[in-house]
Protein backbone atom coordinates (compact mmCIF):
# COMPACT_ATOMS: atom_id res chain seq x y z
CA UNK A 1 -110.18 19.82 73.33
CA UNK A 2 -109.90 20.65 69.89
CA UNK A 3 -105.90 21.58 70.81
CA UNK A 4 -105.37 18.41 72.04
CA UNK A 5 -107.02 16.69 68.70
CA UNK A 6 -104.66 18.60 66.79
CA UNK A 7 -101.71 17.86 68.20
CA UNK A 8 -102.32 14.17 68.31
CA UNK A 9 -102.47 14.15 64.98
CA UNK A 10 -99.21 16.51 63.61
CA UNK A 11 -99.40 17.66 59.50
CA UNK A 12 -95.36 17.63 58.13
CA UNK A 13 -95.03 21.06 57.51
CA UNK A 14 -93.11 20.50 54.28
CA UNK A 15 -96.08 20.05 52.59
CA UNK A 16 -98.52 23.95 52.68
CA UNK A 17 -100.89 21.96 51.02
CA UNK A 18 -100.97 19.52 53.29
CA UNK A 19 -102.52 21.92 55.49
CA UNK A 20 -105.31 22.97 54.03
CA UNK A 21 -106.23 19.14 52.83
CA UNK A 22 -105.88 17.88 56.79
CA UNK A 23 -109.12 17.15 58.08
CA UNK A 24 -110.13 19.29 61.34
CA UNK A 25 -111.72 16.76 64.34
CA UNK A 26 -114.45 17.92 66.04
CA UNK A 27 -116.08 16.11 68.86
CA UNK A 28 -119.49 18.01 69.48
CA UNK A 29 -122.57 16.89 67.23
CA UNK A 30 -123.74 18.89 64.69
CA UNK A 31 -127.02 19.79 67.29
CA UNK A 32 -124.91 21.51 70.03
CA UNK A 33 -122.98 23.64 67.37
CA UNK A 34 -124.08 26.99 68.17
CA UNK A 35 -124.93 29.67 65.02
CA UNK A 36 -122.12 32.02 64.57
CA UNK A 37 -124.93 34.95 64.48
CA UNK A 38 -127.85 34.82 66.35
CA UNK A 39 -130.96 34.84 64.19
CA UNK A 40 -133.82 37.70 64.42
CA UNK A 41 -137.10 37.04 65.42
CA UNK A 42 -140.02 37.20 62.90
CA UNK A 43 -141.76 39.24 65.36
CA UNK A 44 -139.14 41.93 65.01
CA UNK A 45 -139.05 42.14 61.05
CA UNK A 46 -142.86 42.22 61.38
CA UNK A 47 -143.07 45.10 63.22
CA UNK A 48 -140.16 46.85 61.46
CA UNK A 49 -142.29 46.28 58.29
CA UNK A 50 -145.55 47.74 59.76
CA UNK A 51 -142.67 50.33 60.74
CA UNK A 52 -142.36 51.45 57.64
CA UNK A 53 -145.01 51.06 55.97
CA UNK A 54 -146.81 53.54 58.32
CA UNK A 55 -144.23 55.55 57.58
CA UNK A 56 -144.75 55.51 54.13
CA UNK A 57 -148.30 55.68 53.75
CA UNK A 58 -148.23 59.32 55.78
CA UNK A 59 -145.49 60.48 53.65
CA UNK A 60 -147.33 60.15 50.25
CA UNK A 61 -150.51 62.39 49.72
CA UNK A 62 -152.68 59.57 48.30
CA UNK A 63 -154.98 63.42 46.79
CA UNK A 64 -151.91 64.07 44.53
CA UNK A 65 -152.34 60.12 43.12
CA UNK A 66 -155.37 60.35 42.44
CA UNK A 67 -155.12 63.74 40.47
CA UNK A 68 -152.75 62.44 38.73
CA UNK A 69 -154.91 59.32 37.90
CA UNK A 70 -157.70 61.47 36.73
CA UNK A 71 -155.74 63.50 34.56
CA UNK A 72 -154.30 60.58 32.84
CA UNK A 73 -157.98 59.15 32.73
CA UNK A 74 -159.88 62.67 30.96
CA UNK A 75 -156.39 62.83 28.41
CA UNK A 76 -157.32 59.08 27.44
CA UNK A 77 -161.08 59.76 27.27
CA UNK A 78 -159.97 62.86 25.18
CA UNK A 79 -157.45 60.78 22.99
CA UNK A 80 -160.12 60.33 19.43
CA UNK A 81 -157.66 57.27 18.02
CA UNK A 82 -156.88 54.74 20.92
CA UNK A 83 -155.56 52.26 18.33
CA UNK A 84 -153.19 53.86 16.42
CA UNK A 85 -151.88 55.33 20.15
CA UNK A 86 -151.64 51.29 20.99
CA UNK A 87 -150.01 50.47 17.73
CA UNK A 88 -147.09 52.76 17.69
CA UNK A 89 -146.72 51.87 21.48
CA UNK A 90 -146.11 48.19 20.86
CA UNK A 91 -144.05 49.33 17.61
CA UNK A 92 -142.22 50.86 19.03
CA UNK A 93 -141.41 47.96 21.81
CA UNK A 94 -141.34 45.92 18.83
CA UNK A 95 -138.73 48.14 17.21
CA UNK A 96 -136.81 48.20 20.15
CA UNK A 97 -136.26 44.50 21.12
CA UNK A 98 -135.87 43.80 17.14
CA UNK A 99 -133.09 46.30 17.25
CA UNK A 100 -131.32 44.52 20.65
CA UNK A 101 -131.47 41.12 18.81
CA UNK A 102 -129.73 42.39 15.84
CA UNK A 103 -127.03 44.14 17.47
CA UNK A 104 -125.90 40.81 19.42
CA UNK A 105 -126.58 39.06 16.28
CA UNK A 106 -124.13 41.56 14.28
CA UNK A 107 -121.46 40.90 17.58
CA UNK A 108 -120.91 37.54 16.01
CA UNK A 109 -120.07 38.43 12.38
CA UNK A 110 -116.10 39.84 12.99
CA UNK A 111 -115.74 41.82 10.01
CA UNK A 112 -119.12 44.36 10.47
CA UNK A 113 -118.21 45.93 13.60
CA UNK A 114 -115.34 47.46 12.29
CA UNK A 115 -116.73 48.17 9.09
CA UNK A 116 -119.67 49.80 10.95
CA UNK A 117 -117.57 52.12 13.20
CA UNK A 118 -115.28 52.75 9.89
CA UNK A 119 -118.71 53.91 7.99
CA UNK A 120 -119.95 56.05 11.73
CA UNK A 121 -116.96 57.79 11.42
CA UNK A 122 -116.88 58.66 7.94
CA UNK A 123 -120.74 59.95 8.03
CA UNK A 124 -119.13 62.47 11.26
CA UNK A 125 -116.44 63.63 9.06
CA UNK A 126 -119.00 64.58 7.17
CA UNK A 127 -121.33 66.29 9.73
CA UNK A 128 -118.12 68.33 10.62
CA UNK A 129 -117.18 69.42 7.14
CA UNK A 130 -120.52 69.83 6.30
CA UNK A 131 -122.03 72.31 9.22
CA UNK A 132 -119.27 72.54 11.83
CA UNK A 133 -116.16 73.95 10.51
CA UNK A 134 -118.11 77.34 8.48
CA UNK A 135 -119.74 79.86 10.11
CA UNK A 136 -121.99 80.10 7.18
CA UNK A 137 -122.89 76.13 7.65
CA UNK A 138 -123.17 76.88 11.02
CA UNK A 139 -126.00 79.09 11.47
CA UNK A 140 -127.67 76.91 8.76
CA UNK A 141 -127.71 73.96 11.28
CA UNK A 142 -128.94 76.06 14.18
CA UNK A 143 -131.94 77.31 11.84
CA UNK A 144 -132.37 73.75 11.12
CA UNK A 145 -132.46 72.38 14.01
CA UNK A 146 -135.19 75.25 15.05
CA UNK A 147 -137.40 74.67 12.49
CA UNK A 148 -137.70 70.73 13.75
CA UNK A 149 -137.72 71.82 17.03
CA UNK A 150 -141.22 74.20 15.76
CA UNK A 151 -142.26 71.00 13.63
CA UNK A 152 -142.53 68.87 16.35
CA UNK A 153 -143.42 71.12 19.26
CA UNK A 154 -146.19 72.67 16.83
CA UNK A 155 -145.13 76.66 17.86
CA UNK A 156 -145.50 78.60 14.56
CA UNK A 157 -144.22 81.64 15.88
């Protein structure tokens, strides 16, 4: 049917664009149109959820949650300054989304990127001269670095 449509109506092929601007007849209603894919059943999601949830529920060891949970629990009992804890946690968040807005903020201004990646690789010029290219310099960094590494880990060996 939809053959015979076409062809009563020809599209002058000079035109490509003609093509794709020619309307298409259709004679059934928009009710008798069937769905290109036929749709799932709720029922069937449903029990593909409970599926997996079951699934899920025997895979984790709900024991090994809660230890976890109570460990966290007697170190926050233990913890003698809550506050300051909470402070430098939402510093720290601060800190962080402070820094994001001023790095887009310095994307607009054209001149300080490239004056910031000219000054970043001047300071690793530096670092190379300084500790990387002497053996000396060298072993100086590595003790460095090992005496932070005690400082914060607090191992005074």
């Amino acid at each position: 049917m939809l053959a015979a449509a076409a062809a009563a109506r020809p599209v002058p092929l000079r035109r490509p664009g003609a093509l794709l601007c020619a309307p298409v007849p259709c004679s059934l209603p928009a009710s008798r149109v069937a769905a290109p894919f036929p749709r799932r059943s709720a029922s069937l999601k449903i029990s593909q959820l409970q599926l997996t949830a079951t699934r899920f529920s025997k895979e984790n060891d709900s024991g090994e949650d809660d230890e976890l949970l109570s460990e966290l629990r007697e170190k926050w009992d233990a913890m003698g300054n809550k506050s300051s804890l909470l402070l430098y946690g939402g510093g720290a968040i601060l800190a962080l989304w402070i820094s994001l807005v001023v790095v887009r903020a310095l994307d607009s201004v054209p001149l300080l990127p490239g004056l910031l990646e000219l000054v970043g690789l001047g300071y690793l010029g530096w670092f190379v001269y300084r500790y990387l290219l002497f053996q000396e310099n060298r072993k100086e960094l590595a003790n460095n670095l090992d005496d932070l590494r005690k400082r914060i880990t607090g191992d005074d060996d």
